[in-house]
N, C-alpha and C. Protein backbone atom coordinates (compact mmCIF):
# COMPACT_ATOMS: atom_id res chain seq x y z
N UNK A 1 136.98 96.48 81.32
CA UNK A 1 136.65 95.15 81.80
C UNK A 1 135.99 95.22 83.19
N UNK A 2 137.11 96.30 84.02
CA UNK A 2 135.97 96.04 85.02
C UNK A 2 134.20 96.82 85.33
N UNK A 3 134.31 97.69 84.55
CA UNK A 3 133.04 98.38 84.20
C UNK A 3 131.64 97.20 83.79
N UNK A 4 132.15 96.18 82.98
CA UNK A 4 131.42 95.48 81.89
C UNK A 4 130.96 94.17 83.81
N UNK A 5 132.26 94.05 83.97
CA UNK A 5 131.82 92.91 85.48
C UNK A 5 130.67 93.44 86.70
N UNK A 6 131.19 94.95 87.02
CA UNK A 6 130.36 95.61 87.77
C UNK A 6 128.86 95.52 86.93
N UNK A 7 128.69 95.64 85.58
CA UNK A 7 127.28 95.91 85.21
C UNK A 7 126.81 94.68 85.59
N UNK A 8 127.76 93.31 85.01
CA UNK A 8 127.06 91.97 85.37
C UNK A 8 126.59 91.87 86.65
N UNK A 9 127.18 92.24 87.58
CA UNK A 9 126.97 91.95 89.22
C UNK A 9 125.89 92.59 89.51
N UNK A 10 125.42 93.92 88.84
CA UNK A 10 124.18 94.79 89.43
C UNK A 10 123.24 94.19 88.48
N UNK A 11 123.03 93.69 87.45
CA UNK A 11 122.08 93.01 86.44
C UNK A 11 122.30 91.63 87.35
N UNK A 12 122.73 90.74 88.26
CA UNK A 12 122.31 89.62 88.68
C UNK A 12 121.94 89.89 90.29
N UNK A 13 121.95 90.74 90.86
CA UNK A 13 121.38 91.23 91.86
C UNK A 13 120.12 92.07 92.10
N UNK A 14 119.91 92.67 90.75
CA UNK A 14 118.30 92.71 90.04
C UNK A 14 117.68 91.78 90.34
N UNK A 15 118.36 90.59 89.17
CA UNK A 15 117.47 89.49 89.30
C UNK A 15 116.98 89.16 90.84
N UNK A 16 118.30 88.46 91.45
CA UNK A 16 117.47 87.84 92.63
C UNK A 16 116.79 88.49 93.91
N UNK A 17 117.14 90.25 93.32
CA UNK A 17 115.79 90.82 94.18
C UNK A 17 114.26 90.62 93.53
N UNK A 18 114.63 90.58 92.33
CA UNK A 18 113.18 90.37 91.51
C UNK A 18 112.51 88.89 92.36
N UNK A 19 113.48 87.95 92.17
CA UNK A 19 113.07 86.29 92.26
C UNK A 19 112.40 86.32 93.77
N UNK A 20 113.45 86.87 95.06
CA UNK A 20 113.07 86.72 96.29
C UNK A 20 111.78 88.08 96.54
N UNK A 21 111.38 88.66 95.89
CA UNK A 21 110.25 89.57 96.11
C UNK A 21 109.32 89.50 95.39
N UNK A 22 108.59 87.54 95.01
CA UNK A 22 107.76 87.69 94.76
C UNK A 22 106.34 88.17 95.17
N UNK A 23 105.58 88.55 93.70
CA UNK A 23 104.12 88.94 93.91
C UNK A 23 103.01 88.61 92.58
N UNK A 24 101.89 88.57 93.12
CA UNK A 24 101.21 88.15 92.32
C UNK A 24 99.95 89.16 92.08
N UNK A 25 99.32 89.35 90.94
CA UNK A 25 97.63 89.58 90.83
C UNK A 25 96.89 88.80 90.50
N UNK A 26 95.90 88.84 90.84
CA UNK A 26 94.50 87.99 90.74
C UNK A 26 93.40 88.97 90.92
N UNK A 27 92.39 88.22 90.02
CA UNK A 27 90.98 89.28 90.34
C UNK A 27 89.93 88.04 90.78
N UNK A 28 88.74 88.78 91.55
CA UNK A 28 87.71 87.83 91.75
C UNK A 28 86.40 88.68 91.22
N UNK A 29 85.26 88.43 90.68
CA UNK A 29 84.22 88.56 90.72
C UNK A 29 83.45 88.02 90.71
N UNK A 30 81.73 88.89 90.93
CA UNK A 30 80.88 88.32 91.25
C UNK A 30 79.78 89.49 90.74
N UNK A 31 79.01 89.05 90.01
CA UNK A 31 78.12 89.75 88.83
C UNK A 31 78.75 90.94 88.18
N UNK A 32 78.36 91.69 88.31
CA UNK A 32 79.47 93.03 88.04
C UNK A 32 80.41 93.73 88.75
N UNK A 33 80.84 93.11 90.10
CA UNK A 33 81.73 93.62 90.88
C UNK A 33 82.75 92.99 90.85
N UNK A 34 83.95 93.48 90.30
CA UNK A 34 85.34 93.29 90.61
C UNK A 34 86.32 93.66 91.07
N UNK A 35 87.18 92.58 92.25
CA UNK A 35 88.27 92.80 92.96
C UNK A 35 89.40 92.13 92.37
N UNK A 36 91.07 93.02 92.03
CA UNK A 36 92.08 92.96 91.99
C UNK A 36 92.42 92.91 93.08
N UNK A 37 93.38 91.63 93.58
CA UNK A 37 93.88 91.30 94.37
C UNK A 37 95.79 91.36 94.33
N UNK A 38 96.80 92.48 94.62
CA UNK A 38 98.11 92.14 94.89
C UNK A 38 98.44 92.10 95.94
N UNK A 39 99.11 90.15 96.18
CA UNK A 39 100.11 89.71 96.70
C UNK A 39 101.32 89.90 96.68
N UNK A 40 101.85 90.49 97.92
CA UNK A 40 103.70 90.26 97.76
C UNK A 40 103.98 90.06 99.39
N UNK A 41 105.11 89.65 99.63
CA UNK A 41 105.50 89.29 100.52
C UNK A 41 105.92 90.56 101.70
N UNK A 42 105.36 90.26 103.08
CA UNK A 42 105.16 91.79 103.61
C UNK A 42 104.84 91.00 105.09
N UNK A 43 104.20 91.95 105.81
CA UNK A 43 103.89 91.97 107.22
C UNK A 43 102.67 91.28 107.56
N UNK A 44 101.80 91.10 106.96
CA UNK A 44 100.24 90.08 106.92
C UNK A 44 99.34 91.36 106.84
N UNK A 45 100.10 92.48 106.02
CA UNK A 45 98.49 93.25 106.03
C UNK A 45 97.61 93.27 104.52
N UNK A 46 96.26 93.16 105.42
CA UNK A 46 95.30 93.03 104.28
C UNK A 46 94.89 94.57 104.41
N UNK A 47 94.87 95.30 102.88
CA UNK A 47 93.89 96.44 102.74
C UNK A 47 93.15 96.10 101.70
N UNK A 48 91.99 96.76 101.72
CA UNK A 48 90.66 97.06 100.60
C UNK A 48 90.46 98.76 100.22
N UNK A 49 91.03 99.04 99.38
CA UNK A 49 90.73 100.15 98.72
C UNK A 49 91.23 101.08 99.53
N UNK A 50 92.15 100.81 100.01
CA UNK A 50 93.30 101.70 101.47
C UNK A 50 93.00 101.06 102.56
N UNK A 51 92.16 100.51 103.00
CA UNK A 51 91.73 100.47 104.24
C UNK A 51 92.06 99.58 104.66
N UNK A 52 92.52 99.37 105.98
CA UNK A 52 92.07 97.52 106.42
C UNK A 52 90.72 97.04 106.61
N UNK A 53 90.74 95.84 105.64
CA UNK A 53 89.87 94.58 105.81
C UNK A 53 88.51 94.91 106.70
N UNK A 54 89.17 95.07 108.55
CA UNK A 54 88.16 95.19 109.28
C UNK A 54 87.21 96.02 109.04
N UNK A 55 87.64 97.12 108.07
CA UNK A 55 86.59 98.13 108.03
C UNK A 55 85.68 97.97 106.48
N UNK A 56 85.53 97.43 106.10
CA UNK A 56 84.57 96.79 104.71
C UNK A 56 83.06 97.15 105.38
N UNK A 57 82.44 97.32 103.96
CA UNK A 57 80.82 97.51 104.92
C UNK A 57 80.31 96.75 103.47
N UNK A 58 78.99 96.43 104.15
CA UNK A 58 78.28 95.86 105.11
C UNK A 58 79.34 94.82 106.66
N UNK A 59 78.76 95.37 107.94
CA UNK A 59 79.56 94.80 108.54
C UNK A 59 78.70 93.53 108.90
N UNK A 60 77.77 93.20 108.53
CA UNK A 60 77.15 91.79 108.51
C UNK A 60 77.97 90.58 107.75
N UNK A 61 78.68 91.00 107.33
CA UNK A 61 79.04 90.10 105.72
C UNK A 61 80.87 89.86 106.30
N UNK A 62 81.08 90.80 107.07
CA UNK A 62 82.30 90.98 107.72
C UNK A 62 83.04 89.13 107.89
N UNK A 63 81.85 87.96 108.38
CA UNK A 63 82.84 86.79 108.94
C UNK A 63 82.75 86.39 107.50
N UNK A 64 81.56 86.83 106.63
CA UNK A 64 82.01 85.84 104.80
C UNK A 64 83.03 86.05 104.32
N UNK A 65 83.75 87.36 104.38
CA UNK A 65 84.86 88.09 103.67
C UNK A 65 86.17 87.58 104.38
N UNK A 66 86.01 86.89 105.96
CA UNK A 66 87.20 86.33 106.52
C UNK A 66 87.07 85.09 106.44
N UNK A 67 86.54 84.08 105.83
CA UNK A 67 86.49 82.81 105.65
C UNK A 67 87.20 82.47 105.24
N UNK A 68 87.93 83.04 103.90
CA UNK A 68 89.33 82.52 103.19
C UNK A 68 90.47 82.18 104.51
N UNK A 69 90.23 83.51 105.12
CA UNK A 69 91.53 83.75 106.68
C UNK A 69 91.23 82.68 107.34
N UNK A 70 90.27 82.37 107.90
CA UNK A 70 90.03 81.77 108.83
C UNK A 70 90.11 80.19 108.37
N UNK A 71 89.39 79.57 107.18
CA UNK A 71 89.65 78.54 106.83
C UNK A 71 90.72 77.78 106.41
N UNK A 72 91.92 78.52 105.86
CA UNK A 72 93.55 78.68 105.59
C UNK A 72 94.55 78.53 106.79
N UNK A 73 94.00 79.44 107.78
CA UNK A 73 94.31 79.65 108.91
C UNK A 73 95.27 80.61 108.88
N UNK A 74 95.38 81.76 109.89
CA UNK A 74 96.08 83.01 109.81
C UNK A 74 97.32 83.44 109.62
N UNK A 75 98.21 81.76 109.85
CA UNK A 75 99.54 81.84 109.40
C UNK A 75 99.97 81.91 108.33
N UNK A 76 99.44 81.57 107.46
CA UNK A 76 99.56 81.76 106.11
C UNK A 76 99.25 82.81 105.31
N UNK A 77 98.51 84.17 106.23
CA UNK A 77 98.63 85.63 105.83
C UNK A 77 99.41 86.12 106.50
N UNK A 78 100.07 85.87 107.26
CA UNK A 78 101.06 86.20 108.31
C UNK A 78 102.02 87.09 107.65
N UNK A 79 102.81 86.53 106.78
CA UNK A 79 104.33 87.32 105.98
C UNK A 79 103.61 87.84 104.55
N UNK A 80 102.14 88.13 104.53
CA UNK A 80 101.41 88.01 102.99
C UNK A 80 101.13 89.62 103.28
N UNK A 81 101.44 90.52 102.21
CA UNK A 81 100.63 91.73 102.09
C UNK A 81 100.09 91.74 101.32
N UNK A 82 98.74 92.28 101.21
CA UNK A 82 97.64 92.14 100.00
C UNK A 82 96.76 93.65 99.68
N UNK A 83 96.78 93.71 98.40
CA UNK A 83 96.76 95.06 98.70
C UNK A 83 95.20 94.77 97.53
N UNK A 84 94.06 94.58 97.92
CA UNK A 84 92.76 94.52 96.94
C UNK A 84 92.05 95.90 96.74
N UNK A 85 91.87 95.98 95.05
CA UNK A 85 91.27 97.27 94.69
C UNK A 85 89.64 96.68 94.41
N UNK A 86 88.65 97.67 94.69
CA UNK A 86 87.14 96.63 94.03
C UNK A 86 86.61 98.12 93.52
N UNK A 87 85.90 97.44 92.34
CA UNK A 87 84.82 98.67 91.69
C UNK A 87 83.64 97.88 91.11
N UNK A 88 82.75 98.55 90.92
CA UNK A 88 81.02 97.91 90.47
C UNK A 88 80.67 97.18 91.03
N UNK A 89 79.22 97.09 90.63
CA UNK A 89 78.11 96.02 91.73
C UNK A 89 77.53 97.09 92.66
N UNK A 90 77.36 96.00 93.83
CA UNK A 90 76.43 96.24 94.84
C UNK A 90 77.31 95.72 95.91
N UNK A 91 77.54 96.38 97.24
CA UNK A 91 78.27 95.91 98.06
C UNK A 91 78.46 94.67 98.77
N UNK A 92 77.45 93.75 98.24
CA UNK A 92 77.20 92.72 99.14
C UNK A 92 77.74 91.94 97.74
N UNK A 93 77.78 92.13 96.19
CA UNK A 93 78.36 91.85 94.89
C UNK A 93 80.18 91.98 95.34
N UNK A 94 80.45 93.26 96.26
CA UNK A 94 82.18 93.49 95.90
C UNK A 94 82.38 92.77 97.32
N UNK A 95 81.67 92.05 98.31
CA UNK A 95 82.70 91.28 99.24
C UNK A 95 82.82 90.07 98.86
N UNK A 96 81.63 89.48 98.17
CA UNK A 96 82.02 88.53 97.85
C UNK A 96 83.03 88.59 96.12
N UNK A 97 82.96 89.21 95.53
CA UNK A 97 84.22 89.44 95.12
C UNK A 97 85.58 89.42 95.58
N UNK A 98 85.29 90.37 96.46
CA UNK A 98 87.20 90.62 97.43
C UNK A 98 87.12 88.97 98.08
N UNK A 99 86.58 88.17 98.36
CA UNK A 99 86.33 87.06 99.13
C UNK A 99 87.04 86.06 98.31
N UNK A 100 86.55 86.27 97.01
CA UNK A 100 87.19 85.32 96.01
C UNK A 100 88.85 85.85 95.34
N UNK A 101 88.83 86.86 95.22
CA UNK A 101 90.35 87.39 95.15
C UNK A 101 91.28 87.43 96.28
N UNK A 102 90.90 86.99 97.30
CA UNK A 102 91.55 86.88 98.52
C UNK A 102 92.14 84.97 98.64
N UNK A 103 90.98 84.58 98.24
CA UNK A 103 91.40 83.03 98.36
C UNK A 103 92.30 82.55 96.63
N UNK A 104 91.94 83.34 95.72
CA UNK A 104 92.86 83.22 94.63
C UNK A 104 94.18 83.66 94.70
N UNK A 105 94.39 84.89 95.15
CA UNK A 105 95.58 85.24 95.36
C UNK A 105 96.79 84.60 95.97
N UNK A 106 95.90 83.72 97.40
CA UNK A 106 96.79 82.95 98.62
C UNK A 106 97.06 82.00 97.44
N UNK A 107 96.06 81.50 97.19
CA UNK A 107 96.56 79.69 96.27
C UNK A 107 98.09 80.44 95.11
N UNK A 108 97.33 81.34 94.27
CA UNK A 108 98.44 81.81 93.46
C UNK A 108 100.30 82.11 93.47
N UNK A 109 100.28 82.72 95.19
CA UNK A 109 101.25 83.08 95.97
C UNK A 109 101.71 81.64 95.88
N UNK A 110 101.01 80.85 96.59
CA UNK A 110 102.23 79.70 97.13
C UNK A 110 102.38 78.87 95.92
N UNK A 111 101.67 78.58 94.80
CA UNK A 111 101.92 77.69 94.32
C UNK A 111 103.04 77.77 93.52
């Protein structure tokens, strides 16, 4: 009996680590370039394909790819870790991709 209680207690403490550590995926694209976007709850860091964010190239394109941030406003990536993978296209095709998986992801997270 008490074997069978202990299993219950570690099978409902699963759960509500599962429940309180949510995360989400989302993808964005844009002609043939697509970004997977995972959300989970973390420190506010954004990476792209390991990297942080800041370092994306073309660095012209750098304030399009922070518009989601900036228009949301930064508190709301604050406790957000995001971890975006991108493949195909043309680079100026995968930011605005990651651009759109960045603003899907946030909406996805909170809602």
């Amino acid at each position: 009996d008490d074997k069978a209680l202990q299993r219950l207690l570690i099978s409902m403490t699963t759960v509500a680590t599962a429940a309180a550590s949510q995360s989400v995926q989302v993808f964005g694209r844009k002609k043939t370039a697509t970004a997977v976007a995972h959300c989970k709850s973390g420190k506010g860091y954004i990476r792209v394909n390991g990297k942080p964010i800041e370092l994306v190239e073309p660095r012209p394109l750098l304030a399009k790819l922070l518009e989601p941030i900036q228009l949301l406003g930064e508190e709301k990536f604050a406790n957000l870790d995001i971890r975006i993978r991108v493949k195909g296209g043309g680079r100026v095709a995968q930011i605005y991709a990651i651009r759109q998986a960045l603003a899907k992801g946030l909406v996805a997270y909170y809602q």
